[in-house]
PDB file of N, CA and C in Angstrom:
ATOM      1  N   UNK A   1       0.838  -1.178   0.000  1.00  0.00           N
ATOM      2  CA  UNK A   1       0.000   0.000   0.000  1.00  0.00           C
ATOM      3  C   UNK A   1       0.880   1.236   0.000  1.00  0.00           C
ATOM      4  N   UNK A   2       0.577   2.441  -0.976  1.00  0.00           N
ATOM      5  CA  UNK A   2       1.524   3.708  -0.914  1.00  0.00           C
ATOM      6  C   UNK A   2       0.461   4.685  -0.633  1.00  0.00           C
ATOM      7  N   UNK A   3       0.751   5.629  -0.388  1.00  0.00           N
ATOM      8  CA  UNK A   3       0.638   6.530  -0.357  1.00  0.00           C
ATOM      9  C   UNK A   3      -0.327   7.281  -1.332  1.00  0.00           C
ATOM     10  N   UNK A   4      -1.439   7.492  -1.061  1.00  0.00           N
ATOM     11  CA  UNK A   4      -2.508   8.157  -2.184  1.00  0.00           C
ATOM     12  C   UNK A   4      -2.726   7.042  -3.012  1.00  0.00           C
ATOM     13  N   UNK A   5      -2.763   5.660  -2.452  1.00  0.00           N
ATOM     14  CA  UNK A   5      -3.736   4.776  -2.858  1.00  0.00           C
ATOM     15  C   UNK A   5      -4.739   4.190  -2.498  1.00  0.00           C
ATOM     16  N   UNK A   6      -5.804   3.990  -3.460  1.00  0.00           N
ATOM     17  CA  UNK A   6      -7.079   4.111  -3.342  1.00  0.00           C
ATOM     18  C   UNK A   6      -7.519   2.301  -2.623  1.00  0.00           C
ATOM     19  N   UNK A   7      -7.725   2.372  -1.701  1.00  0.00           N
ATOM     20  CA  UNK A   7      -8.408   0.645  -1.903  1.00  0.00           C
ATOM     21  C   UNK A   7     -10.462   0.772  -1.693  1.00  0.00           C
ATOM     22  N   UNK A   8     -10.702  -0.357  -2.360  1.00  0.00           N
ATOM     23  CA  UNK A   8     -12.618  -0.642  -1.816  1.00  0.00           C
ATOM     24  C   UNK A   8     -12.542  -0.713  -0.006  1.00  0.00           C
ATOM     25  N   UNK A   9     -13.627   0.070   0.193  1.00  0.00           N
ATOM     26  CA  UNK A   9     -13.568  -0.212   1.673  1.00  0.00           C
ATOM     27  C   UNK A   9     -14.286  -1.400   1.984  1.00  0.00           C
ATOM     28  N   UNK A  10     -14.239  -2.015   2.999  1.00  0.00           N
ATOM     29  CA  UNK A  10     -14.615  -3.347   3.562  1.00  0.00           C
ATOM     30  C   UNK A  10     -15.252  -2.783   4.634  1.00  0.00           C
ATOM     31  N   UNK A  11     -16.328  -2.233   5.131  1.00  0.00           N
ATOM     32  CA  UNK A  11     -16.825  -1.900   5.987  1.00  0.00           C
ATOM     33  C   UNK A  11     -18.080  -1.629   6.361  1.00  0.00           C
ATOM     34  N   UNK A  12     -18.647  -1.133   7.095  1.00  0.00           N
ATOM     35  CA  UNK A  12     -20.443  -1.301   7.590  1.00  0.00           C
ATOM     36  C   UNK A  12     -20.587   0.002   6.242  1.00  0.00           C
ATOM     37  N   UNK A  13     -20.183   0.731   6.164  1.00  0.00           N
ATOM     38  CA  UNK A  13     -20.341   2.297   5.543  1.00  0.00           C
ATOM     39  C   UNK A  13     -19.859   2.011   4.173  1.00  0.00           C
ATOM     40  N   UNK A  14     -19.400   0.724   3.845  1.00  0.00           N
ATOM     41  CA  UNK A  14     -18.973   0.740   2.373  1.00  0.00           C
ATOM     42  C   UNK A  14     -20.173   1.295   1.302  1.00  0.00           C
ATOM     43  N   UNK A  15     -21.114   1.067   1.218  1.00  0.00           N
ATOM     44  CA  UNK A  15     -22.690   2.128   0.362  1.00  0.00           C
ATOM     45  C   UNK A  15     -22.474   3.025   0.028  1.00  0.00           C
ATOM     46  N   UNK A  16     -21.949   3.955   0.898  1.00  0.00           N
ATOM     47  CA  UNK A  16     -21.793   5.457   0.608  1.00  0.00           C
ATOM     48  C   UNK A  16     -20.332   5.568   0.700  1.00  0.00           C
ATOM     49  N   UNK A  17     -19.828   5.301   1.511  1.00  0.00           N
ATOM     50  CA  UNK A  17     -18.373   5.540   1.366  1.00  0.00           C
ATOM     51  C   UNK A  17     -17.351   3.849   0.642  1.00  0.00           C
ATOM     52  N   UNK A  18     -17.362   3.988  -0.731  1.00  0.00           N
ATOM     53  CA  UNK A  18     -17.152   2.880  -1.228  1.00  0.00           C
ATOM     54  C   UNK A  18     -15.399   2.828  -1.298  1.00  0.00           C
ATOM     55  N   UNK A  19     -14.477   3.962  -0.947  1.00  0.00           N
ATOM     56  CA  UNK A  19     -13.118   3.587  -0.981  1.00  0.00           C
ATOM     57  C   UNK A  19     -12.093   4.543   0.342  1.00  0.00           C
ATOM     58  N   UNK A  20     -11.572   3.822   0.985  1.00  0.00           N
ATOM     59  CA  UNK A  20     -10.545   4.506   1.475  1.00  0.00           C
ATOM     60  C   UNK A  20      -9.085   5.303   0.909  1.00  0.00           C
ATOM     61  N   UNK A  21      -8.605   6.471   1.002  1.00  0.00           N
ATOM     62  CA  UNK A  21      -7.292   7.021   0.869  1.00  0.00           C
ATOM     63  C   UNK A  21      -6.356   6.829   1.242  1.00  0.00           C
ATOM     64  N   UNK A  22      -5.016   6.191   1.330  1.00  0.00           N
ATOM     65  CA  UNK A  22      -4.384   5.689   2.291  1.00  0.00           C
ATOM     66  C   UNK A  22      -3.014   6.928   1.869  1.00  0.00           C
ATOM     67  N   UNK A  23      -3.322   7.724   3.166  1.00  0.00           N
ATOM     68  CA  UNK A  23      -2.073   9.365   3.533  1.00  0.00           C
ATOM     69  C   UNK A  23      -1.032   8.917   4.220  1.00  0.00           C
ATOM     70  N   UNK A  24      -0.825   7.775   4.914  1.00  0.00           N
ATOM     71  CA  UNK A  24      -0.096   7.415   5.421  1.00  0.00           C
ATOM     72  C   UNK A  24       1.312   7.332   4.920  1.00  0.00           C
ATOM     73  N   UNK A  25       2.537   8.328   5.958  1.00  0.00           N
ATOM     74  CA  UNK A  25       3.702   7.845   4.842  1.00  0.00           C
ATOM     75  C   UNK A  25       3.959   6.032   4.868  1.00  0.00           C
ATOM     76  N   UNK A  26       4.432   5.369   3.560  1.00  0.00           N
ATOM     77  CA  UNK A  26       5.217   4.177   3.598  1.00  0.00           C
ATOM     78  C   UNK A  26       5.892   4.131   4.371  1.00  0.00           C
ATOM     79  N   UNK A  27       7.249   5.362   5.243  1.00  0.00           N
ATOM     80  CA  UNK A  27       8.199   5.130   6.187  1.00  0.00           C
ATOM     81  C   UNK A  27       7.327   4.032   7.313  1.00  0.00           C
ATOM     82  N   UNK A  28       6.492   3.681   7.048  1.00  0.00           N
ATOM     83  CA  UNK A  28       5.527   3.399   8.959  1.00  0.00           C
ATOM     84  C   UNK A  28       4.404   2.032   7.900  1.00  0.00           C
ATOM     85  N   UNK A  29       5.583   1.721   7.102  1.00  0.00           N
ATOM     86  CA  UNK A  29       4.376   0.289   6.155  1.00  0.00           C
ATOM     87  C   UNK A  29       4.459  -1.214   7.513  1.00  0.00           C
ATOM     88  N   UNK A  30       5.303  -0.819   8.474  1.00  0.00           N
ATOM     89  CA  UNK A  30       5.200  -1.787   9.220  1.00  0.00           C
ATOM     90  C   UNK A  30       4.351  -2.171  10.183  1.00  0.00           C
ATOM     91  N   UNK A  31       3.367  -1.191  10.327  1.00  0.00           N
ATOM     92  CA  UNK A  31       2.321  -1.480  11.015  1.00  0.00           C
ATOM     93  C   UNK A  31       1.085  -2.071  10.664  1.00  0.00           C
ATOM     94  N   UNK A  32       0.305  -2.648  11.374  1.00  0.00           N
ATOM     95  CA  UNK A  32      -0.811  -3.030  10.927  1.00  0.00           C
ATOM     96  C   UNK A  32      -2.078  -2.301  10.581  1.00  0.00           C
ATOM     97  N   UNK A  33      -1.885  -1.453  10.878  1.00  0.00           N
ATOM     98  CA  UNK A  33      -2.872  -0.157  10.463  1.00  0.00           C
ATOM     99  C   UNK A  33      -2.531   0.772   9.405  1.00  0.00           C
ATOM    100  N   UNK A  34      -3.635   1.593   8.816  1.00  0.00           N
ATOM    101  CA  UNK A  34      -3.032   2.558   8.159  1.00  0.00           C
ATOM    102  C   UNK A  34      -3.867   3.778   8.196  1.00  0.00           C
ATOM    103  N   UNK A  35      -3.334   5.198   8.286  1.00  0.00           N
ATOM    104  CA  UNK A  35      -3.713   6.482   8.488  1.00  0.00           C
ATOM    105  C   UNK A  35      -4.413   6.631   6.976  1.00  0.00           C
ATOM    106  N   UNK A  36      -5.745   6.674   7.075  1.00  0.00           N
ATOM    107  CA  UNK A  36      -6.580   7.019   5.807  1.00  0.00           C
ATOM    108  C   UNK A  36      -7.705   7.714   6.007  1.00  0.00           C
ATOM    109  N   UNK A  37      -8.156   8.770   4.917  1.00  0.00           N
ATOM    110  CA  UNK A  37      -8.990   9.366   4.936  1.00  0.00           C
ATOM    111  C   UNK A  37     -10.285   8.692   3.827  1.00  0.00           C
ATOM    112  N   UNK A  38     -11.694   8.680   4.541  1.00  0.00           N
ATOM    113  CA  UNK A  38     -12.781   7.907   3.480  1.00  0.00           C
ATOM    114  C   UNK A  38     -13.339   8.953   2.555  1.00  0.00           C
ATOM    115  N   UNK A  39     -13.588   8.480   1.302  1.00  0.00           N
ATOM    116  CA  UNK A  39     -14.022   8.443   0.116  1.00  0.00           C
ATOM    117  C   UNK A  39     -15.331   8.509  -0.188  1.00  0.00           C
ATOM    118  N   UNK A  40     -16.141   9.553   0.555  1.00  0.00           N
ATOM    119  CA  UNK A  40     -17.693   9.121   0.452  1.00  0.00           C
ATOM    120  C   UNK A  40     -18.707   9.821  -1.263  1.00  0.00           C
ATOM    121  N   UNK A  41     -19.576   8.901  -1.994  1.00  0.00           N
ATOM    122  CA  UNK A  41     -19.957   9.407  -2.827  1.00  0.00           C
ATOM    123  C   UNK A  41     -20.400  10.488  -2.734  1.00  0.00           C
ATOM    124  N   UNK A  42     -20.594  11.574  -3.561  1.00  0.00           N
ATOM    125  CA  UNK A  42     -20.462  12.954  -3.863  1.00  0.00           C
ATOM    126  C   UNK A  42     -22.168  13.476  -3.855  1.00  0.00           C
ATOM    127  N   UNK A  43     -23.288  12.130  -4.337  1.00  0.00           N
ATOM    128  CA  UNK A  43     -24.736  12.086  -3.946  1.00  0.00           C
ATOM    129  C   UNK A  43     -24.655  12.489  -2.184  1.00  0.00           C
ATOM    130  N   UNK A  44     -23.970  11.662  -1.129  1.00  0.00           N
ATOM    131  CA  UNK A  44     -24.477  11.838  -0.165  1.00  0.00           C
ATOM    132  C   UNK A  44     -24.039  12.550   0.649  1.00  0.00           C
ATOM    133  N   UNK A  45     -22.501  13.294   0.132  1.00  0.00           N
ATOM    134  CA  UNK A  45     -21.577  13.969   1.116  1.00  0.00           C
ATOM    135  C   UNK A  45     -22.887  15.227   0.934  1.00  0.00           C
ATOM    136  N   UNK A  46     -22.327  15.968   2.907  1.00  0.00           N
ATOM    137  CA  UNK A  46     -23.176  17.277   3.152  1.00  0.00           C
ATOM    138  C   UNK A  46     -23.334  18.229   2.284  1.00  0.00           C
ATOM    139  N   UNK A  47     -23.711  19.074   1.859  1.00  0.00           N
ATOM    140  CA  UNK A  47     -23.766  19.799   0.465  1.00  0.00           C
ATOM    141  C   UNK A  47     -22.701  21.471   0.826  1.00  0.00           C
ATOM    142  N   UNK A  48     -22.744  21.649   2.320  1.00  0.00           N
ATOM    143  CA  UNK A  48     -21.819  22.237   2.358  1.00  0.00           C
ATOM    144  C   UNK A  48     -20.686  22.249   2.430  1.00  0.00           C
ATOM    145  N   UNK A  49     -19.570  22.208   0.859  1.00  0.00           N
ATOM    146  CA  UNK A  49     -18.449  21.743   0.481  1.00  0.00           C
ATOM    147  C   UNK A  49     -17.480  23.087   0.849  1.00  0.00           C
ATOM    148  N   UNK A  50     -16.723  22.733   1.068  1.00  0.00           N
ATOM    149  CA  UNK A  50     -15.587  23.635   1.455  1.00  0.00           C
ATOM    150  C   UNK A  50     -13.887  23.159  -0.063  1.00  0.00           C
ATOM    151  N   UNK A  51     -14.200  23.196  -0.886  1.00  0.00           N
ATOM    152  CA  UNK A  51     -13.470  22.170  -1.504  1.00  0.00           C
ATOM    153  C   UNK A  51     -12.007  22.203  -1.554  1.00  0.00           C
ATOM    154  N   UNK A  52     -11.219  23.679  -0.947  1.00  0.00           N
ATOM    155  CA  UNK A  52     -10.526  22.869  -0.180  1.00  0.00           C
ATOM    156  C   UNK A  52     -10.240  22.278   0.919  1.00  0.00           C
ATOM    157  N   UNK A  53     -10.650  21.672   1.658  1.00  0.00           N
ATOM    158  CA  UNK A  53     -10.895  20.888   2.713  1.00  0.00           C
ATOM    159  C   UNK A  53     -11.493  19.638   1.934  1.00  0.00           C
ATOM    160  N   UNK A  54     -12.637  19.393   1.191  1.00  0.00           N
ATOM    161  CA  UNK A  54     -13.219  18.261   1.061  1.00  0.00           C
ATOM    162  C   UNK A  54     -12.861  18.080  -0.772  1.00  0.00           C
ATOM    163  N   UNK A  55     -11.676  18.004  -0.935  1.00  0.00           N
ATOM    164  CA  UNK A  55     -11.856  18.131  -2.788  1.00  0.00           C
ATOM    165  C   UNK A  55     -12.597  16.926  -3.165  1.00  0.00           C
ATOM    166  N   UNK A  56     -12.907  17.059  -4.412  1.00  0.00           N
ATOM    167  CA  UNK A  56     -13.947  15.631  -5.014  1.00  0.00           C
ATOM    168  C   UNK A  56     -13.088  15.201  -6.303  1.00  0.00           C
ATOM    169  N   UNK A  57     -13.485  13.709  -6.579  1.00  0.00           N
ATOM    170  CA  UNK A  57     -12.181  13.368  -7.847  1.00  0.00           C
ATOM    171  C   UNK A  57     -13.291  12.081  -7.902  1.00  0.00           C
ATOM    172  N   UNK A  58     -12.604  11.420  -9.248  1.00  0.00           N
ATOM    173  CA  UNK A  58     -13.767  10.425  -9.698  1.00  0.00           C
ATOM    174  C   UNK A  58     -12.986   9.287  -9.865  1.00  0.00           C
ATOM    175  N   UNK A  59     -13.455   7.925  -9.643  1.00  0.00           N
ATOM    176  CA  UNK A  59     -13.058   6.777  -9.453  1.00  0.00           C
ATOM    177  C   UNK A  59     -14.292   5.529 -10.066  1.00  0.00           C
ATOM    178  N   UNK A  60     -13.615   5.041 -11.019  1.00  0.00           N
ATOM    179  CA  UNK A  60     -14.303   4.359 -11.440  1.00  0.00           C
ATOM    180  C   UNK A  60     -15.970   4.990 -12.051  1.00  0.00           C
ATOM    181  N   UNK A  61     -15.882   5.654 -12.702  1.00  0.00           N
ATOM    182  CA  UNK A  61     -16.792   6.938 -12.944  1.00  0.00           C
ATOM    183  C   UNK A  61     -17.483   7.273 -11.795  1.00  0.00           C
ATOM    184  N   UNK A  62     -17.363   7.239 -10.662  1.00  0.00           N
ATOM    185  CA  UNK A  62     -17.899   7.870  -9.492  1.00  0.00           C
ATOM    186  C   UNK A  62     -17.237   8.894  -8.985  1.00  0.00           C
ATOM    187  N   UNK A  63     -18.383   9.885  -8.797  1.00  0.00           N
ATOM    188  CA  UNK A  63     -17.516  11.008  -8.118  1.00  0.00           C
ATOM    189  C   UNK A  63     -17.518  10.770  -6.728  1.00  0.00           C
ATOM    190  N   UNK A  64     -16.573  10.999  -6.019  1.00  0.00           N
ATOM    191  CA  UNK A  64     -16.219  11.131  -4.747  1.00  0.00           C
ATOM    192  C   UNK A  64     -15.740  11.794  -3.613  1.00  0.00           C
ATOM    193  N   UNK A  65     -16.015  12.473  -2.663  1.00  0.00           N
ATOM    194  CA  UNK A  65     -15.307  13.367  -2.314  1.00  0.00           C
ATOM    195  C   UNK A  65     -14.348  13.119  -0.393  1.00  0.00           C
ATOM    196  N   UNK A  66     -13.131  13.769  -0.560  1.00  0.00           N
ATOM    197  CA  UNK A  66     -12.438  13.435   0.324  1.00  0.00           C
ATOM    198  C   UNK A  66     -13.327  14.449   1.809  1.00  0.00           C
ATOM    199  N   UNK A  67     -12.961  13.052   2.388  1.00  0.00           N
ATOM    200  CA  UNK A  67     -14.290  13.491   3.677  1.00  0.00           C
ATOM    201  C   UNK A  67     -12.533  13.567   5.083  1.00  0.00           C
ATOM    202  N   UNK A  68     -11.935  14.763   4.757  1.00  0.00           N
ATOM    203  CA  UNK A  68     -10.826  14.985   5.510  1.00  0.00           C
ATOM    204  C   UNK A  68     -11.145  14.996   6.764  1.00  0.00           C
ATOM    205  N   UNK A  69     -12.049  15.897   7.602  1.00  0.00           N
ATOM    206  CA  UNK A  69     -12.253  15.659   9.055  1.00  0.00           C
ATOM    207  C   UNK A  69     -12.395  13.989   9.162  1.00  0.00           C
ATOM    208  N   UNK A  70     -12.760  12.926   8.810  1.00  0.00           N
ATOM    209  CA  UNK A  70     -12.829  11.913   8.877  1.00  0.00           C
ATOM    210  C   UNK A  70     -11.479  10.817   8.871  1.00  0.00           C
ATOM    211  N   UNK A  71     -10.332  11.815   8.791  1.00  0.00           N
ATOM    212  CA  UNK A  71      -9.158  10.845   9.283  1.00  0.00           C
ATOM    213  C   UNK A  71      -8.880  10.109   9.903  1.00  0.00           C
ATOM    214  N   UNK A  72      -8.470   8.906   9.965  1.00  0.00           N
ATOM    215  CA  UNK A  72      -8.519   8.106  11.106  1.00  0.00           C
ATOM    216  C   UNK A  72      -7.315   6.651  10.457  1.00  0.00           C
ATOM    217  N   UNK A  73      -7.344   6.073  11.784  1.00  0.00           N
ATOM    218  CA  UNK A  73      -6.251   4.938  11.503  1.00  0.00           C
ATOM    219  C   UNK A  73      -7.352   3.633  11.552  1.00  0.00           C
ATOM    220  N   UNK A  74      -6.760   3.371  10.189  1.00  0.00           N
ATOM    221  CA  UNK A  74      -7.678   1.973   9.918  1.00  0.00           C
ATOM    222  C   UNK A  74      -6.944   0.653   9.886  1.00  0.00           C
ATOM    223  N   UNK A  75      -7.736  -0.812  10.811  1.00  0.00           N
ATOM    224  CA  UNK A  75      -6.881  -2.191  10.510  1.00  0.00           C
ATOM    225  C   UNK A  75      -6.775  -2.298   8.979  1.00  0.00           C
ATOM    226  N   UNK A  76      -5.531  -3.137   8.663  1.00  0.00           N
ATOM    227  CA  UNK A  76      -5.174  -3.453   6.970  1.00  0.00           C
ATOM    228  C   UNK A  76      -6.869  -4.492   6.847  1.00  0.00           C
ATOM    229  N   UNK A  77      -7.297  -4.904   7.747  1.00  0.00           N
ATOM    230  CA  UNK A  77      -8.665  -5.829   7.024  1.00  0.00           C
ATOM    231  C   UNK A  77      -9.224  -4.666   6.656  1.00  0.00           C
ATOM    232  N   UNK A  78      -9.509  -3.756   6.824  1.00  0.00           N
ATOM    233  CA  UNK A  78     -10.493  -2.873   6.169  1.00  0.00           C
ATOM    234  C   UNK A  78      -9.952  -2.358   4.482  1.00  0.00           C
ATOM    235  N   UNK A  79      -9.103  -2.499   4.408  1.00  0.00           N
ATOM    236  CA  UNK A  79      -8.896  -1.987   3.247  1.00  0.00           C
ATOM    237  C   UNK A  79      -8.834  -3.178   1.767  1.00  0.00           C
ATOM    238  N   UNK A  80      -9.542  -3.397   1.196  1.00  0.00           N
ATOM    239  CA  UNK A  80     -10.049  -4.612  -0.189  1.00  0.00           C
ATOM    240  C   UNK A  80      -8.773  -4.199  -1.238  1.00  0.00           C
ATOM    241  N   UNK A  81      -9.122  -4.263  -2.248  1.00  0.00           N
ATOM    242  CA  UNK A  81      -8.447  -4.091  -3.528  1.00  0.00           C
ATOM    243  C   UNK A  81      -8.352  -3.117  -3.758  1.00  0.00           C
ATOM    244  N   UNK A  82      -7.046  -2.976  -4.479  1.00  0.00           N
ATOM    245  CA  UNK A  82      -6.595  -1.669  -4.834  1.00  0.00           C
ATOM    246  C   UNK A  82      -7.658  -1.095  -6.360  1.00  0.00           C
ATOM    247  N   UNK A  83      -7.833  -0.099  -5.952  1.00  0.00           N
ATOM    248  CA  UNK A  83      -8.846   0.470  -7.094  1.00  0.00           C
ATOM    249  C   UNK A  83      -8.169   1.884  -7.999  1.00  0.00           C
ATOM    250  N   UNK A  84      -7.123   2.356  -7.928  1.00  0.00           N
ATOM    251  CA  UNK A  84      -6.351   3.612  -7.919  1.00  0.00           C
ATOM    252  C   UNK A  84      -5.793   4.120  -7.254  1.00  0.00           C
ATOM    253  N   UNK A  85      -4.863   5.395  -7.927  1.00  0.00           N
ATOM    254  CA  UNK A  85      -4.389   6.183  -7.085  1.00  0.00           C
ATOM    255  C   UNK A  85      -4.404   7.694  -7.725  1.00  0.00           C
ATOM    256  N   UNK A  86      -4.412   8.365  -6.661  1.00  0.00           N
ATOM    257  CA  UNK A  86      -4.730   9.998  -6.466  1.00  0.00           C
ATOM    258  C   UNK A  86      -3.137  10.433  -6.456  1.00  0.00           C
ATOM    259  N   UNK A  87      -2.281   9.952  -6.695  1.00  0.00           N
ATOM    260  CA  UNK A  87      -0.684  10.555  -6.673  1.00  0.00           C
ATOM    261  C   UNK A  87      -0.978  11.824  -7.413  1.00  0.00           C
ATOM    262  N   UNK A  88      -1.284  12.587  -8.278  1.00  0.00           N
ATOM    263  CA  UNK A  88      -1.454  13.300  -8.884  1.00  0.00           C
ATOM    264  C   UNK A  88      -2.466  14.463  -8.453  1.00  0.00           C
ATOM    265  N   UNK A  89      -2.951  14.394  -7.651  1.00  0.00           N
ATOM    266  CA  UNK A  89      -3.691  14.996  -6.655  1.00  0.00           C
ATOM    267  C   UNK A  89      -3.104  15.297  -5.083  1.00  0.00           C
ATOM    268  N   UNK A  90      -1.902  14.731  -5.009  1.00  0.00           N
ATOM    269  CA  UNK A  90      -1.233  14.733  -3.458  1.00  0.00           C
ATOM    270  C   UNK A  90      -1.162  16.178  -3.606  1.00  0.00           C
ATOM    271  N   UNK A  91      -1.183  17.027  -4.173  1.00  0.00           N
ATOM    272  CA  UNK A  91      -0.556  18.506  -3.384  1.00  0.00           C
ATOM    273  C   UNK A  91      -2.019  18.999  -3.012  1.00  0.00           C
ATOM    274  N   UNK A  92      -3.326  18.807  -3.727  1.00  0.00           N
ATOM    275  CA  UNK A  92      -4.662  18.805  -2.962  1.00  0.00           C
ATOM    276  C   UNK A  92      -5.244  17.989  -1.634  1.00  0.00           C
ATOM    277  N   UNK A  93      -4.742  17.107  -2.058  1.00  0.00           N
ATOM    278  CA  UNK A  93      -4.631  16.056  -0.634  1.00  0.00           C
ATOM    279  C   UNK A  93      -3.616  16.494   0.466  1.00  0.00           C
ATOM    280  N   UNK A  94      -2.757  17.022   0.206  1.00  0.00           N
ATOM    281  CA  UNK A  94      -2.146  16.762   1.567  1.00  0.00           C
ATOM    282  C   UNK A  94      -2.373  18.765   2.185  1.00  0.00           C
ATOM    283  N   UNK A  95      -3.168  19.558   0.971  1.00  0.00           N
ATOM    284  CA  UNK A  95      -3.271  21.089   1.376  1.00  0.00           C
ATOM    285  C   UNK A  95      -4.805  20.789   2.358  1.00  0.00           C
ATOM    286  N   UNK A  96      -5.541  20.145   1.775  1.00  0.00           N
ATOM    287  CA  UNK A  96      -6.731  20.030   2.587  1.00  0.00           C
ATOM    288  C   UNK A  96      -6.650  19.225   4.001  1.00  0.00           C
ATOM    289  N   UNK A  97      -5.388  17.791   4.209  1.00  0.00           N
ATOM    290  CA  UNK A  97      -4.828  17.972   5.535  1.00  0.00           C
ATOM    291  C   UNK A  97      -4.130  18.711   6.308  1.00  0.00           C
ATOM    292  N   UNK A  98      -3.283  19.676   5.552  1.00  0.00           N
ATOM    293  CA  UNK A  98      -2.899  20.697   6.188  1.00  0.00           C
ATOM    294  C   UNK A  98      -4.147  21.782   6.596  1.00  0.00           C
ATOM    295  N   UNK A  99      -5.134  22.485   5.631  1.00  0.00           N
ATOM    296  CA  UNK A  99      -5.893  23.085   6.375  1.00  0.00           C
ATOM    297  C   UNK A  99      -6.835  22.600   7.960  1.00  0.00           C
ATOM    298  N   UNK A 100      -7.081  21.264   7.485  1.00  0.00           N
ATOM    299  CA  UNK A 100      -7.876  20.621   8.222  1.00  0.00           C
ATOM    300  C   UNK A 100      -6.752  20.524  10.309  1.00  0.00           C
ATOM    301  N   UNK A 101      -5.626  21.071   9.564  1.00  0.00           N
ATOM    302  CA  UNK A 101      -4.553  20.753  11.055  1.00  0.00           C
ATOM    303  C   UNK A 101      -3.838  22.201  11.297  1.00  0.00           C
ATOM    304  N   UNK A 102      -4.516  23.326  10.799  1.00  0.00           N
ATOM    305  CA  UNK A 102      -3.698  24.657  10.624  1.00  0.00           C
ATOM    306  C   UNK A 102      -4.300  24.964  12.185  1.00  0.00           C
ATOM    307  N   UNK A 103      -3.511  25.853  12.778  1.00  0.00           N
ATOM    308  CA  UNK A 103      -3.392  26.401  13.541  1.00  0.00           C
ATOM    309  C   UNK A 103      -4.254  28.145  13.489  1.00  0.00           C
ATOM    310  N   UNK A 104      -5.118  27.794  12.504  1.00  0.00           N
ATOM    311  CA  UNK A 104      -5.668  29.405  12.377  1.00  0.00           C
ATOM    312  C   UNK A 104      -7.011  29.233  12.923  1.00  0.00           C
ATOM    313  N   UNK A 105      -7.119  30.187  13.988  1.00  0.00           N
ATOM    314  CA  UNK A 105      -8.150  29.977  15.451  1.00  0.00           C
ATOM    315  C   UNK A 105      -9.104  31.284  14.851  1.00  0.00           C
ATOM    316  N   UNK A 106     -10.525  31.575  15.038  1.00  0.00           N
ATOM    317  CA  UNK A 106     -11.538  32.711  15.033  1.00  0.00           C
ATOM    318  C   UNK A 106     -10.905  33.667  16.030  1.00  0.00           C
TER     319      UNK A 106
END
């Protein structure tokens, strides 16, 4: 698994959220988990998009959008087959984890 690759999620929420992101650097492939953000279809995500924070990209003709507050460390069972990768999108991906971790307070 690298970095801004896409796998099917294996999970109760797979319906709507049909793929995980895996942000995790490779330096840390030795664990059994991996730091990923979910992939929820673009029908059900909230309609108030912030897009950078939540950008949307299409997979398998589905649009999808990165549901960043939703970061989290996932077991390797959750993650199915590799379905793509977003490498080409990492400087959107990793600006919308940076906003999502900025230090800029009201």
């Amino acid at each position: 698994m690298r970095q801004f690759d896409v796998h099917h999620y294996i999970g109760a929420a797979r319906r709507t959220t049909p793929y995980l992101l895996v942000v995790q650097s490779s330096l840390f492939r030795d664990y059994d988990r991996r730091i990923a953000v979910p992939l929820v279809l673009a029908d059900v995500f909230p309609r108030a998009l912030d897009r950078r924070l939540n950008p949307m990209f299409v997979i398998d003709h589905r649009s999808v959008v990165l549901a960043t507050l939703d970061l989290t460390s996932f077991p390797l069972k959750a993650f199915g087959e590799w379905a793509a990768t977003l490498t080409e999108h990492g400087d959107d991906i990793v600006a919308a984890l940076d906003l999502a971790m900025s230090r800029a307070w009201d």
